[in-house]
PDB file of N, CA and C in Angstrom:
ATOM      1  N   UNK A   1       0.843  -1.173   0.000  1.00  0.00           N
ATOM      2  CA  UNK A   1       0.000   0.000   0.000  1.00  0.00           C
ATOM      3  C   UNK A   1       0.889   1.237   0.000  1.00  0.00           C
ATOM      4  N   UNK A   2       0.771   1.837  -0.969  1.00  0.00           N
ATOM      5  CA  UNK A   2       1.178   3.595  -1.125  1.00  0.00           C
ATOM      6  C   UNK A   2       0.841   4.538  -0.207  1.00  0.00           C
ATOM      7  N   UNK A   3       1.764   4.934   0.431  1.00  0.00           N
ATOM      8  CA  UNK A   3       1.581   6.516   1.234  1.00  0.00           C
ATOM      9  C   UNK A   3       1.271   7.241   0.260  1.00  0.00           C
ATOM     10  N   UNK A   4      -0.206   8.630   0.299  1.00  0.00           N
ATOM     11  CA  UNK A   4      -0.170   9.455  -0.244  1.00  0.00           C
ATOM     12  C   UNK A   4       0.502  10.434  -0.017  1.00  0.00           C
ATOM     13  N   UNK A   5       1.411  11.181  -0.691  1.00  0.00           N
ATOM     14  CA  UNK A   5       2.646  12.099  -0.335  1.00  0.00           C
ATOM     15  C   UNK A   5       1.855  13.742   0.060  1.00  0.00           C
ATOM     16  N   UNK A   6       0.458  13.667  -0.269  1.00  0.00           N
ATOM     17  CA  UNK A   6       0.057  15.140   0.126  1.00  0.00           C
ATOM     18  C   UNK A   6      -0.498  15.079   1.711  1.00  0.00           C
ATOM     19  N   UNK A   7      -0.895  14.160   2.228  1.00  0.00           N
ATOM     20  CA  UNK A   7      -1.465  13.752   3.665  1.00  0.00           C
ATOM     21  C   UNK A   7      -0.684  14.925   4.633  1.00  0.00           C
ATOM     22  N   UNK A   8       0.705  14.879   4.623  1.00  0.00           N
ATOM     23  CA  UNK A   8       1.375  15.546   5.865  1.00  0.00           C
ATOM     24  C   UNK A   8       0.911  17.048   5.568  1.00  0.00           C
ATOM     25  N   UNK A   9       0.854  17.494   4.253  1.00  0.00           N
ATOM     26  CA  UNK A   9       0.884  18.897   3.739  1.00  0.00           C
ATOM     27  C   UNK A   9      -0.813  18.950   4.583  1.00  0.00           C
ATOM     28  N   UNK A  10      -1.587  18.385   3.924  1.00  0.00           N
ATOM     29  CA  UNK A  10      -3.174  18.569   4.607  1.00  0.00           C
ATOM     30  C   UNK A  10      -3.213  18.657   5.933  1.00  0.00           C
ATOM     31  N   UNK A  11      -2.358  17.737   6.611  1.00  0.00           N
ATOM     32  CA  UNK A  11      -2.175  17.706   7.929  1.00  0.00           C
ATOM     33  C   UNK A  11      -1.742  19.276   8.769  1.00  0.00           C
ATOM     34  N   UNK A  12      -1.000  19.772   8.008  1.00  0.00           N
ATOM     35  CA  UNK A  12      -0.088  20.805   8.607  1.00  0.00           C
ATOM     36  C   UNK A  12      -0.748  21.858   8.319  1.00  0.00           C
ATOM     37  N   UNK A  13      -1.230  21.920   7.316  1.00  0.00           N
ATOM     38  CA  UNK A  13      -2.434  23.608   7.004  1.00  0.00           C
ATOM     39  C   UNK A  13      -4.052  23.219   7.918  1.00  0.00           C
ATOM     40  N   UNK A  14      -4.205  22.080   8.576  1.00  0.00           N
ATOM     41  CA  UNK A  14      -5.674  21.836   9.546  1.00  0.00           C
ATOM     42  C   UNK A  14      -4.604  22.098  10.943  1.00  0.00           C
ATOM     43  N   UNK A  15      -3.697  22.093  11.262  1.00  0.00           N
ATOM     44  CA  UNK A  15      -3.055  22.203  12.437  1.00  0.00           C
ATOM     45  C   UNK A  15      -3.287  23.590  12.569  1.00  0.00           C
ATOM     46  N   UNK A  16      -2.359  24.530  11.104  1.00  0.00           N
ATOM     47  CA  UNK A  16      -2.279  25.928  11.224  1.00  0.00           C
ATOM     48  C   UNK A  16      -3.502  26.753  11.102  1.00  0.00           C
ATOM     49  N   UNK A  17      -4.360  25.981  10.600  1.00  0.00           N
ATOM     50  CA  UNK A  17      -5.803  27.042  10.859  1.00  0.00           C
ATOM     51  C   UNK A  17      -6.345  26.486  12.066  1.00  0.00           C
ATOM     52  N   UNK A  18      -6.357  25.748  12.803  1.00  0.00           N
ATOM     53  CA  UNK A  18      -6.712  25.491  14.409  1.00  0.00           C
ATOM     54  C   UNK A  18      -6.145  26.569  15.076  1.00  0.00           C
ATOM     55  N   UNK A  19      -4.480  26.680  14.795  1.00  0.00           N
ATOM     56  CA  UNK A  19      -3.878  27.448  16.141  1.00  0.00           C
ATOM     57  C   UNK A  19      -4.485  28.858  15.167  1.00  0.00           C
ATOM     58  N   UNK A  20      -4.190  29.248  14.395  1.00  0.00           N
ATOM     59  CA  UNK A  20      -4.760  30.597  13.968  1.00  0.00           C
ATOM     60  C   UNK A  20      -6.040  31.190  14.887  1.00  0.00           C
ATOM     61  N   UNK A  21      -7.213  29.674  15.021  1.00  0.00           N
ATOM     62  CA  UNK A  21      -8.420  30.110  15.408  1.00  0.00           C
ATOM     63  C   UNK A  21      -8.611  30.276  16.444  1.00  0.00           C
ATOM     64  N   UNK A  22      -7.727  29.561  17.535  1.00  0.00           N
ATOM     65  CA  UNK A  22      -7.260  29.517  18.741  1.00  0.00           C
ATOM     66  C   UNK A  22      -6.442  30.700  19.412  1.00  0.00           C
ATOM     67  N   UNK A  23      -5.290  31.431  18.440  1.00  0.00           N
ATOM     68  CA  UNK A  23      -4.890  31.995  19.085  1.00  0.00           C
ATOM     69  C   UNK A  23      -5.791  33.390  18.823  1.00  0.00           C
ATOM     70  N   UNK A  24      -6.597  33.469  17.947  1.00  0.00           N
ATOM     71  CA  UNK A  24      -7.330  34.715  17.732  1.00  0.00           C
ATOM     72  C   UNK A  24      -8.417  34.653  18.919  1.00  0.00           C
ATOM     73  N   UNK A  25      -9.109  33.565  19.702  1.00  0.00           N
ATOM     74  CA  UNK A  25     -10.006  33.521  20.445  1.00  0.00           C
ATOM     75  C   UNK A  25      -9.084  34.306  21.659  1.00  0.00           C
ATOM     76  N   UNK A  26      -7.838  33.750  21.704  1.00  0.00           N
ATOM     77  CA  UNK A  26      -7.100  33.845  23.108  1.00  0.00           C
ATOM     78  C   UNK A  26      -6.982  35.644  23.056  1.00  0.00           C
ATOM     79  N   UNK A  27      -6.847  36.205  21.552  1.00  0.00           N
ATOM     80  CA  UNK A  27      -6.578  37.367  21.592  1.00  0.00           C
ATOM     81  C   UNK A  27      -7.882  38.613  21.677  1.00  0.00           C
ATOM     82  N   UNK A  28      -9.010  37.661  21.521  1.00  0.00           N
ATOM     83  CA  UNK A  28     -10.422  38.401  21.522  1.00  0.00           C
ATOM     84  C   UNK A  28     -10.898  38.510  22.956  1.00  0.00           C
ATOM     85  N   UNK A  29     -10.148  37.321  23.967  1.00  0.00           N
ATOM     86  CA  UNK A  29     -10.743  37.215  25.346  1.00  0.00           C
ATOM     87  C   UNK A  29      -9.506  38.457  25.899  1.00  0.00           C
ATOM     88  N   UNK A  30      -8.433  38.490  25.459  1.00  0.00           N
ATOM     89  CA  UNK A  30      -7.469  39.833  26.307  1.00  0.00           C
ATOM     90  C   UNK A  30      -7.510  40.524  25.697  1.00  0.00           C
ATOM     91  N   UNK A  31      -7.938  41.203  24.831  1.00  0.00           N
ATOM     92  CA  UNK A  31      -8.315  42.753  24.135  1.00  0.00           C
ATOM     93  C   UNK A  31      -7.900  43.430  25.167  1.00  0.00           C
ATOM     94  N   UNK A  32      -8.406  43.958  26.320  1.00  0.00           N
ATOM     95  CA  UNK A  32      -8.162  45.063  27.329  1.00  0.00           C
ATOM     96  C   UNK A  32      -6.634  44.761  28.113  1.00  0.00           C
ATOM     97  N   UNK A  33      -6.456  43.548  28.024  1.00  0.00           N
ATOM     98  CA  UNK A  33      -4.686  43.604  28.808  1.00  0.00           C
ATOM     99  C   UNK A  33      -3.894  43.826  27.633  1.00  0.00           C
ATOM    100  N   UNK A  34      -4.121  43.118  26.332  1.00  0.00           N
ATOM    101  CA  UNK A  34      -3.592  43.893  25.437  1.00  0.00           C
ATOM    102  C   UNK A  34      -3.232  44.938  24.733  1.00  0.00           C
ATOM    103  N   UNK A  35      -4.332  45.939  25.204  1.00  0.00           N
ATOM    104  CA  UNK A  35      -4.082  47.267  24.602  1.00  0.00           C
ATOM    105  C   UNK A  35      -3.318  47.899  25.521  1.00  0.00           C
ATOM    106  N   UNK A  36      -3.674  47.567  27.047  1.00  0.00           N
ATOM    107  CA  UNK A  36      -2.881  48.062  28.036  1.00  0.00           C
ATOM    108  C   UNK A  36      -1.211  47.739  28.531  1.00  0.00           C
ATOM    109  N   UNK A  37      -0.971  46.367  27.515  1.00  0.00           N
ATOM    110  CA  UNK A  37       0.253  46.384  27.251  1.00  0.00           C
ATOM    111  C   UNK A  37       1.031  47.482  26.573  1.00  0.00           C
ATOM    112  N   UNK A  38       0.153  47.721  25.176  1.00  0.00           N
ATOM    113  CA  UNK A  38       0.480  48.632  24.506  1.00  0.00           C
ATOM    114  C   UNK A  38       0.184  50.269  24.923  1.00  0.00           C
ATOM    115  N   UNK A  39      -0.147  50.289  26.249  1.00  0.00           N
ATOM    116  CA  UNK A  39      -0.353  51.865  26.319  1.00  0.00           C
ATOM    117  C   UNK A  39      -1.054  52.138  25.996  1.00  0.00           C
ATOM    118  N   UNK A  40      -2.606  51.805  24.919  1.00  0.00           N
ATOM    119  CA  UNK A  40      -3.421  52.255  24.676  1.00  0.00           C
ATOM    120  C   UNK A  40      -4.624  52.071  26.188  1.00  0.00           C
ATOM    121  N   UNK A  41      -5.074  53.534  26.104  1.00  0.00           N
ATOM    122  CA  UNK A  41      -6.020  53.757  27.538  1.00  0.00           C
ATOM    123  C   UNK A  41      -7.102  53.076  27.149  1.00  0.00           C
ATOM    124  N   UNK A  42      -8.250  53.364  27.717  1.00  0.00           N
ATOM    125  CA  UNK A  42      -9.371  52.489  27.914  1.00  0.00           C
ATOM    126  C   UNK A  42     -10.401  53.338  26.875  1.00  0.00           C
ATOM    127  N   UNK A  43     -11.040  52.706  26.267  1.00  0.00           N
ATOM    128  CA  UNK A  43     -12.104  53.585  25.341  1.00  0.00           C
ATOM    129  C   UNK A  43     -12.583  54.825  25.995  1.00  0.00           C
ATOM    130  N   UNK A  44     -12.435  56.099  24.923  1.00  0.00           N
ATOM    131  CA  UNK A  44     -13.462  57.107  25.784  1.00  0.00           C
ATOM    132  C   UNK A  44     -14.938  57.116  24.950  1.00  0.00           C
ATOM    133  N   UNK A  45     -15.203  58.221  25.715  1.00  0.00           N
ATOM    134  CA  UNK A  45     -16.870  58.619  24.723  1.00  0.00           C
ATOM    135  C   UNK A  45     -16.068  58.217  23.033  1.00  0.00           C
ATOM    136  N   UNK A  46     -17.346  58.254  22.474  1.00  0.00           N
ATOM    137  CA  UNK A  46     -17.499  58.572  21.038  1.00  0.00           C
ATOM    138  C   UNK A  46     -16.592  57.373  20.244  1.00  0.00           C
ATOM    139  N   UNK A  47     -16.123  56.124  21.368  1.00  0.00           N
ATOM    140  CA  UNK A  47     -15.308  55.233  20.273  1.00  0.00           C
ATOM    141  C   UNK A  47     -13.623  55.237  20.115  1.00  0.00           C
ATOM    142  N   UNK A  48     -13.328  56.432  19.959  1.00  0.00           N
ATOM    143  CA  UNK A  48     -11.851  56.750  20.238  1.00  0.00           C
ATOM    144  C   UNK A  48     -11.190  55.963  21.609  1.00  0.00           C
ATOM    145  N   UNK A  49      -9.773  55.551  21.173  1.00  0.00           N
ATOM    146  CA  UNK A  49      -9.115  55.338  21.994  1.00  0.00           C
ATOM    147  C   UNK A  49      -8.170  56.265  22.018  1.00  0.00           C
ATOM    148  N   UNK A  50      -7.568  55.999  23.367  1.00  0.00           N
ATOM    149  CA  UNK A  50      -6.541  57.362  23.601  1.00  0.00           C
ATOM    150  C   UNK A  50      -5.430  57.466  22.733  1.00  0.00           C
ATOM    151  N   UNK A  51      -5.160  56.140  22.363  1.00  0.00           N
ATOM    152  CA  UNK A  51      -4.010  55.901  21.305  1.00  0.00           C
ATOM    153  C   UNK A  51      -4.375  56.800  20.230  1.00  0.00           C
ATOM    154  N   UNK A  52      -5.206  56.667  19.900  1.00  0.00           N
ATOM    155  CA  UNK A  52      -5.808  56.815  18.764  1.00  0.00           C
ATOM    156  C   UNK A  52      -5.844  58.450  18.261  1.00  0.00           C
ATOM    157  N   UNK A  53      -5.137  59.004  19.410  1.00  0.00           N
ATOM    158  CA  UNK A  53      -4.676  60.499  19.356  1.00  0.00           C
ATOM    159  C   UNK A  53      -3.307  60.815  18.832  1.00  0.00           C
ATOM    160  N   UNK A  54      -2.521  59.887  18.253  1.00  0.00           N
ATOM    161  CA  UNK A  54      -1.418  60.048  18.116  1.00  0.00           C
ATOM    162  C   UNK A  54      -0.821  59.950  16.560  1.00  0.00           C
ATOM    163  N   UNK A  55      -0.741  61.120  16.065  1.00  0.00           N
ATOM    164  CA  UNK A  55      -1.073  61.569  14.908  1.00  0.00           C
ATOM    165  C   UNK A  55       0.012  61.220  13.828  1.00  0.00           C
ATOM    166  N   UNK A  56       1.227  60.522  14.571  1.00  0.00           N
ATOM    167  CA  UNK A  56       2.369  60.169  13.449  1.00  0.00           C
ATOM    168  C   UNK A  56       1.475  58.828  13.548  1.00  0.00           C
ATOM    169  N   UNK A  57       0.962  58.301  13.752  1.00  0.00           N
ATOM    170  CA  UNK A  57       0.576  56.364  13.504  1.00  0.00           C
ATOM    171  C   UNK A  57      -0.715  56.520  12.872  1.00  0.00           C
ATOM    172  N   UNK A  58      -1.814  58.045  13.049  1.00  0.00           N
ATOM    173  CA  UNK A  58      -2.683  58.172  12.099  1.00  0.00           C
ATOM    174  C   UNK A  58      -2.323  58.539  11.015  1.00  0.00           C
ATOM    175  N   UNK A  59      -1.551  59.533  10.792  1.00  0.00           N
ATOM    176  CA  UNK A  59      -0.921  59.652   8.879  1.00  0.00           C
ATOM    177  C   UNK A  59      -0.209  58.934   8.495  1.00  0.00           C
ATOM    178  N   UNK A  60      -0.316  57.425   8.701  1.00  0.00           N
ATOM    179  CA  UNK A  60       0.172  56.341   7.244  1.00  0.00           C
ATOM    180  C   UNK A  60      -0.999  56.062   6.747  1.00  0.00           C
ATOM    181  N   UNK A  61      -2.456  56.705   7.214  1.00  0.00           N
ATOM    182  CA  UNK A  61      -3.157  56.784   5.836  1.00  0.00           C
ATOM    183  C   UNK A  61      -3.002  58.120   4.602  1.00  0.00           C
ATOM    184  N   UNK A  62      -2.304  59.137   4.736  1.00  0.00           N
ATOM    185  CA  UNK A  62      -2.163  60.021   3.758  1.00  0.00           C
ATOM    186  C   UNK A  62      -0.659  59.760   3.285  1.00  0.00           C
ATOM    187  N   UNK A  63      -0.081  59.185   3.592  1.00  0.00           N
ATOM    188  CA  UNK A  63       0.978  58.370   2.762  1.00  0.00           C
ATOM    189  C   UNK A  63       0.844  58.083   1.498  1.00  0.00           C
ATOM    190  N   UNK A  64      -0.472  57.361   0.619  1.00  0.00           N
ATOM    191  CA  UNK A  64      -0.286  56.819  -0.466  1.00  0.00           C
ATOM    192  C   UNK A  64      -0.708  57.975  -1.306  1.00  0.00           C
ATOM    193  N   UNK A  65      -1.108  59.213  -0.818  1.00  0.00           N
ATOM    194  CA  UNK A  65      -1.287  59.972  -1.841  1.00  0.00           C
ATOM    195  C   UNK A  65      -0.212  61.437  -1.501  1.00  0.00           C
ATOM    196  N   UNK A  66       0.101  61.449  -0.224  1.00  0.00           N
ATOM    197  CA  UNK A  66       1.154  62.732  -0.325  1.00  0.00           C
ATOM    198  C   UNK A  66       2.407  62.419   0.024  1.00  0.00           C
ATOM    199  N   UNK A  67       2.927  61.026  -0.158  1.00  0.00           N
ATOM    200  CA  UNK A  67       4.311  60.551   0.000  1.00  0.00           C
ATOM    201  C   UNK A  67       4.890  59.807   1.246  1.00  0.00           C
ATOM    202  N   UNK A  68       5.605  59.337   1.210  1.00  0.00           N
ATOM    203  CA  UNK A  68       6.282  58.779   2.731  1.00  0.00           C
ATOM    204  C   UNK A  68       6.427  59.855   3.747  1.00  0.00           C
ATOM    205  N   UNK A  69       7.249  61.077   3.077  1.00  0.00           N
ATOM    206  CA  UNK A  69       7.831  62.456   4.084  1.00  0.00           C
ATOM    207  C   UNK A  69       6.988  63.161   4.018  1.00  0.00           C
ATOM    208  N   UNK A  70       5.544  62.917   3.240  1.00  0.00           N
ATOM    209  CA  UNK A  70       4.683  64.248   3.492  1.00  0.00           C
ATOM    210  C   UNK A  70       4.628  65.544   2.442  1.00  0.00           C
ATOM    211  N   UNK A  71       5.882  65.068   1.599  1.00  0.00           N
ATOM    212  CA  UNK A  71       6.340  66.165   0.295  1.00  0.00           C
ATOM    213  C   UNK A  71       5.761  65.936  -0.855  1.00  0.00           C
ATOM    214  N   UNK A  72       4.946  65.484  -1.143  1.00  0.00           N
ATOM    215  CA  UNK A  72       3.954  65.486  -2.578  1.00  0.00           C
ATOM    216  C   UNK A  72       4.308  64.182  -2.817  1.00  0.00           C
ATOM    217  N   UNK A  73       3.297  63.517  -3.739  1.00  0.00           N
ATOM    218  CA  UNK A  73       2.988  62.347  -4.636  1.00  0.00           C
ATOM    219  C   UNK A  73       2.438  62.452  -5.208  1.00  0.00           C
ATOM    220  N   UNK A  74       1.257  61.957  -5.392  1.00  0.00           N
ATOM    221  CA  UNK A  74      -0.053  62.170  -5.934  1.00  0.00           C
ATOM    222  C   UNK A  74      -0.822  63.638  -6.022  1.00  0.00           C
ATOM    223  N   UNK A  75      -0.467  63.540  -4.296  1.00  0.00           N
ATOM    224  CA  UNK A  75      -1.278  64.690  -3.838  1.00  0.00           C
ATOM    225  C   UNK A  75      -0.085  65.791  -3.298  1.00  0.00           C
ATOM    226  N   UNK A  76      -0.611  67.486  -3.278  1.00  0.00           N
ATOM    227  CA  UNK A  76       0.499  68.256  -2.639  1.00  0.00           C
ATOM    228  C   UNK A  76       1.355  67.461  -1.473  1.00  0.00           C
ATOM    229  N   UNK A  77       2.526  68.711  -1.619  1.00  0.00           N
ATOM    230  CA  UNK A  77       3.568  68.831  -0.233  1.00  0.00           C
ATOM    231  C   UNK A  77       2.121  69.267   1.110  1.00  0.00           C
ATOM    232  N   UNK A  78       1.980  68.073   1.709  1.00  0.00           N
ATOM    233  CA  UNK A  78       1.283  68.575   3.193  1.00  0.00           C
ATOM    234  C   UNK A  78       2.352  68.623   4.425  1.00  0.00           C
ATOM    235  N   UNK A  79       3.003  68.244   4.308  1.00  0.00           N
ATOM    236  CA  UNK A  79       4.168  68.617   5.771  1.00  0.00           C
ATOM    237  C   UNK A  79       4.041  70.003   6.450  1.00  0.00           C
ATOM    238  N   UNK A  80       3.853  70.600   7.144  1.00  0.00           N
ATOM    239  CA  UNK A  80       4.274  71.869   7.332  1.00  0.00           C
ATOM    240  C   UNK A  80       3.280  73.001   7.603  1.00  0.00           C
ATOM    241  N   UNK A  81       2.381  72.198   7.000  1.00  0.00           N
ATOM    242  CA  UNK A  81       1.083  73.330   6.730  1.00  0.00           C
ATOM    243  C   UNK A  81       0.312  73.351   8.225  1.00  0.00           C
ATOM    244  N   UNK A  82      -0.539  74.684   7.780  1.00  0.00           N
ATOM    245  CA  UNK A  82      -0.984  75.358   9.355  1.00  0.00           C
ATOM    246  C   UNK A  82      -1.993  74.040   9.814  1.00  0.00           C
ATOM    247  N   UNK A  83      -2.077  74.089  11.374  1.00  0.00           N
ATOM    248  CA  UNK A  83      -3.085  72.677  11.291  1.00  0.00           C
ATOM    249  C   UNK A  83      -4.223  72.699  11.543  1.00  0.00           C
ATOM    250  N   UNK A  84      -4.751  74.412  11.405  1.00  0.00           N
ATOM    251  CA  UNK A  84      -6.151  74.889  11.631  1.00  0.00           C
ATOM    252  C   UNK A  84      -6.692  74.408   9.754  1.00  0.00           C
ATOM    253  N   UNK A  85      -5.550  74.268   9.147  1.00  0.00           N
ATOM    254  CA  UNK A  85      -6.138  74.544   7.704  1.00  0.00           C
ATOM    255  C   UNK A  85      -5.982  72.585   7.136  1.00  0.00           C
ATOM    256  N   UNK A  86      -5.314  71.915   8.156  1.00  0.00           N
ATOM    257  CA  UNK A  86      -5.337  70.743   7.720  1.00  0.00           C
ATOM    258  C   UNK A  86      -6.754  70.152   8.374  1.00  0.00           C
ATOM    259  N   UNK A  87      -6.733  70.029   9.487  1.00  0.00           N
ATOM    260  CA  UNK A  87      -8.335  69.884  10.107  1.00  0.00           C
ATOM    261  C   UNK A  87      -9.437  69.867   9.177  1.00  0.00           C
ATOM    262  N   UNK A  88      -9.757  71.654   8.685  1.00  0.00           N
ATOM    263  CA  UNK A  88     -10.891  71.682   8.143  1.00  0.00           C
ATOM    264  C   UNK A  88     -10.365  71.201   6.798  1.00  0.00           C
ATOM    265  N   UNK A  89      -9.577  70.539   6.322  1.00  0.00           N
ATOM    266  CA  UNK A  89      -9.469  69.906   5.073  1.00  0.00           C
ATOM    267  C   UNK A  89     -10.096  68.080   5.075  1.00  0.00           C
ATOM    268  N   UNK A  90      -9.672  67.877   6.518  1.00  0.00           N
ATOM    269  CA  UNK A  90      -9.468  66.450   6.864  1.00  0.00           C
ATOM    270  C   UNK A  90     -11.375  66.786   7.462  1.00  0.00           C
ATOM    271  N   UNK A  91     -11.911  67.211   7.581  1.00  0.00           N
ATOM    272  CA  UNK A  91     -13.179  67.155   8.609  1.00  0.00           C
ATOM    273  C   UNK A  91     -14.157  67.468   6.799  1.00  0.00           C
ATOM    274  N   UNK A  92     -13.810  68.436   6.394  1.00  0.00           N
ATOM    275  CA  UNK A  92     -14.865  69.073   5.099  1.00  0.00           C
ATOM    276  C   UNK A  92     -14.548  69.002   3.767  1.00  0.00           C
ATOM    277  N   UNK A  93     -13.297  68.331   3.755  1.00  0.00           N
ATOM    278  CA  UNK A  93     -12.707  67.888   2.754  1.00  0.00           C
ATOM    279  C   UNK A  93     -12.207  69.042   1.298  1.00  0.00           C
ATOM    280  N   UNK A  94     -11.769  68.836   0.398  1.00  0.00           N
ATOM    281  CA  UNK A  94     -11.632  69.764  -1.314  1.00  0.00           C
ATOM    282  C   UNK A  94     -12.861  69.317  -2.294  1.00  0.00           C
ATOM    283  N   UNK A  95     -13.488  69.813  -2.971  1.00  0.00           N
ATOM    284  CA  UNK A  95     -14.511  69.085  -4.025  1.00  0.00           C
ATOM    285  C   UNK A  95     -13.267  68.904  -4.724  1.00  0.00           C
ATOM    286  N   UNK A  96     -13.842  67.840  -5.624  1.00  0.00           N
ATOM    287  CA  UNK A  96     -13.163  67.381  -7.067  1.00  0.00           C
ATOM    288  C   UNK A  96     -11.785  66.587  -6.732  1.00  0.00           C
ATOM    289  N   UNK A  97     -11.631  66.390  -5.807  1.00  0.00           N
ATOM    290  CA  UNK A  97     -10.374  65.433  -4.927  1.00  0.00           C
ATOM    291  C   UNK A  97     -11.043  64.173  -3.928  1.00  0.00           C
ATOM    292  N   UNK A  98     -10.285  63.511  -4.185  1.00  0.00           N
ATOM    293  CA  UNK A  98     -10.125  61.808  -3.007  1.00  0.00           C
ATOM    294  C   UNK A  98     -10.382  62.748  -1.500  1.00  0.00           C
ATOM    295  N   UNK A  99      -9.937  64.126  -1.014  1.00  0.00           N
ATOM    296  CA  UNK A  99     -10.127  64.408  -0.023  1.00  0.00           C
ATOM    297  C   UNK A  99     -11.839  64.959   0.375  1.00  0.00           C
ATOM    298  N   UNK A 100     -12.430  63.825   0.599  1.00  0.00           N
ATOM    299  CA  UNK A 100     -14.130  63.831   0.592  1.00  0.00           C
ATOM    300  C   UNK A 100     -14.412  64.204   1.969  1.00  0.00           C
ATOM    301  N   UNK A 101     -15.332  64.884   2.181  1.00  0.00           N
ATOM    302  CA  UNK A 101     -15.756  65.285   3.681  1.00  0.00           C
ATOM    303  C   UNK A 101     -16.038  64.570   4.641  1.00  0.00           C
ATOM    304  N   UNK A 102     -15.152  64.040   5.908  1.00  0.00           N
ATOM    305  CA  UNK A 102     -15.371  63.299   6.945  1.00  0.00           C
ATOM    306  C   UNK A 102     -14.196  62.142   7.008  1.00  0.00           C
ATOM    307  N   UNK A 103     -13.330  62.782   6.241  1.00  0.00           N
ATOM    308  CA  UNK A 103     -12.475  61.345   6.193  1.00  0.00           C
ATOM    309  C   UNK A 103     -11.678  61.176   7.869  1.00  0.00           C
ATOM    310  N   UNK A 104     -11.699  62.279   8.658  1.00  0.00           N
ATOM    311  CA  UNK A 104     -11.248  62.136   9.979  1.00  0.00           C
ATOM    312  C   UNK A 104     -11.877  63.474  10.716  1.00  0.00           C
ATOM    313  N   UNK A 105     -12.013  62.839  12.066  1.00  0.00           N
ATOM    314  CA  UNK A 105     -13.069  64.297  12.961  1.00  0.00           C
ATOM    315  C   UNK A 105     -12.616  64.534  14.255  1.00  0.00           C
ATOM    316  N   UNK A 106     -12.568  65.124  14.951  1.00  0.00           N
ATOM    317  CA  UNK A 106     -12.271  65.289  16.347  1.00  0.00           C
ATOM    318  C   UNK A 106     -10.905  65.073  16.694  1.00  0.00           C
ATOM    319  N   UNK A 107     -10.707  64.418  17.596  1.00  0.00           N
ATOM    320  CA  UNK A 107      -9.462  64.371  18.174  1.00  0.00           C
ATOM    321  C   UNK A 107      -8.295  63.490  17.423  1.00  0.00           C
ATOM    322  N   UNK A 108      -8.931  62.318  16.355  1.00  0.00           N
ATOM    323  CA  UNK A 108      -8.368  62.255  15.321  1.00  0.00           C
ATOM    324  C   UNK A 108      -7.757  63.531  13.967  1.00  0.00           C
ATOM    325  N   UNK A 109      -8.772  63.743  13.781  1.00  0.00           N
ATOM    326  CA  UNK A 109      -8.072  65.195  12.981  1.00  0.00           C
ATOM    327  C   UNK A 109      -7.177  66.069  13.548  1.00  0.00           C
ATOM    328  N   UNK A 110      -7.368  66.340  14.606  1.00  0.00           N
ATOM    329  CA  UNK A 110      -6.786  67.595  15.646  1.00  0.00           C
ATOM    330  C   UNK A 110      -5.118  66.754  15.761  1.00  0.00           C
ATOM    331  N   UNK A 111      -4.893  65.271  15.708  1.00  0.00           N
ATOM    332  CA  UNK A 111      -3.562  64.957  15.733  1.00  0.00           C
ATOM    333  C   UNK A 111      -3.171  64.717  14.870  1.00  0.00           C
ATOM    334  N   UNK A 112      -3.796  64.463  13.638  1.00  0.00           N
ATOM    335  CA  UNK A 112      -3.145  64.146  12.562  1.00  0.00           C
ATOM    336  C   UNK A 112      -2.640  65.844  12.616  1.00  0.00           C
ATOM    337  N   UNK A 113      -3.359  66.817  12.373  1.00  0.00           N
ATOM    338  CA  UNK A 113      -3.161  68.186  12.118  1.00  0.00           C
ATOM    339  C   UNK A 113      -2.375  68.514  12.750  1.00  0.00           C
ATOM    340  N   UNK A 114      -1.741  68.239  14.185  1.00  0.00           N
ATOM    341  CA  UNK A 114      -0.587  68.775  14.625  1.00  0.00           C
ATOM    342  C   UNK A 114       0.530  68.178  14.774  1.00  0.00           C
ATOM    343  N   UNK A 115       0.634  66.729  14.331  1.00  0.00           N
ATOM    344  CA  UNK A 115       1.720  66.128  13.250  1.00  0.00           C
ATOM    345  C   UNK A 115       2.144  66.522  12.538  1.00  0.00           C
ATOM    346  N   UNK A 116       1.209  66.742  11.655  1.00  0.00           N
ATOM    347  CA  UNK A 116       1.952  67.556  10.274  1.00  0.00           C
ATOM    348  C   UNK A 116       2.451  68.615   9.701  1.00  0.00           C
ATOM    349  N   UNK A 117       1.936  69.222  10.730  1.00  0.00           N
ATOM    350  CA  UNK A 117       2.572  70.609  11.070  1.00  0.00           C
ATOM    351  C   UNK A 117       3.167  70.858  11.785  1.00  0.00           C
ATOM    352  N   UNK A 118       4.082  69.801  12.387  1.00  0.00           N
ATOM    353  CA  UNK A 118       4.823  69.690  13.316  1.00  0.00           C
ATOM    354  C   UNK A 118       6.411  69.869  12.317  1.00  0.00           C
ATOM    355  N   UNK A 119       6.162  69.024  11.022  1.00  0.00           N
ATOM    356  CA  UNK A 119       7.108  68.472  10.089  1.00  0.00           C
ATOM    357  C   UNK A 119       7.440  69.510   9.683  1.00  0.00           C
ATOM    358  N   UNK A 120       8.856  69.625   9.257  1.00  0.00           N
ATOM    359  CA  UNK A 120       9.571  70.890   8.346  1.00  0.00           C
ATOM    360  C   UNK A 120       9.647  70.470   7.441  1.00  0.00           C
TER     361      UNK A 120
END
């Protein structure tokens, strides 16, 4: 009788989606020691986490259109600019641009905005 040579391979991808499912349960039951590993505070009003104020880890979403450094790509040089004028860009957006109204609000906007105008 022939060993089928794919058995171990089947074997080893039902192992790795067990522990996958397993370790995602383990990571859904510590959510709160986990974030608190990471320094992130405890949810406030409105959804935000406190992390979630920290405006260099929120602009790697304007990365793919105004560059790695913030100096144009797609979209203008935003580095630098005032952050009363990045806000109401990021809250009400430009017509006729990807920058659509609401793409970030509150205390999200307010850090992305003083990130980036933090940058020279």
């Amino acid at each position: 009788m022939k060993n089928n040579p794919i058995i171990p391979y089947i074997l080893i991808m039902a192992f790795g989606i067990g522990l996958i499912f397993f370790m995602s349960l383990e990571g859904v039951g510590n959510q709160e020691e986990i974030a608190a590993e990471h320094g992130e505070g405890a949810t406030e009003e409105g959804g935000e986490t406190a992390g979630a104020a920290d405006g260099e880890a929120l602009v790697s979403s304007c990365i793919g259109c105004h560059g790695g450094d913030l100096t144009g790509g797609m979209g203008p040089k935003i580095a630098g600019l005032d952050a009363e004028h990045i806000v109401d860009v990021l809250t009400n957006g430009i017509e006729g641009t990807p920058m659509t109204p609401g793409l970030k609000t509150g205390a999200e906007a307010e850090a992305i905005a003083e990130y980036i105008s933090s940058l020279k």
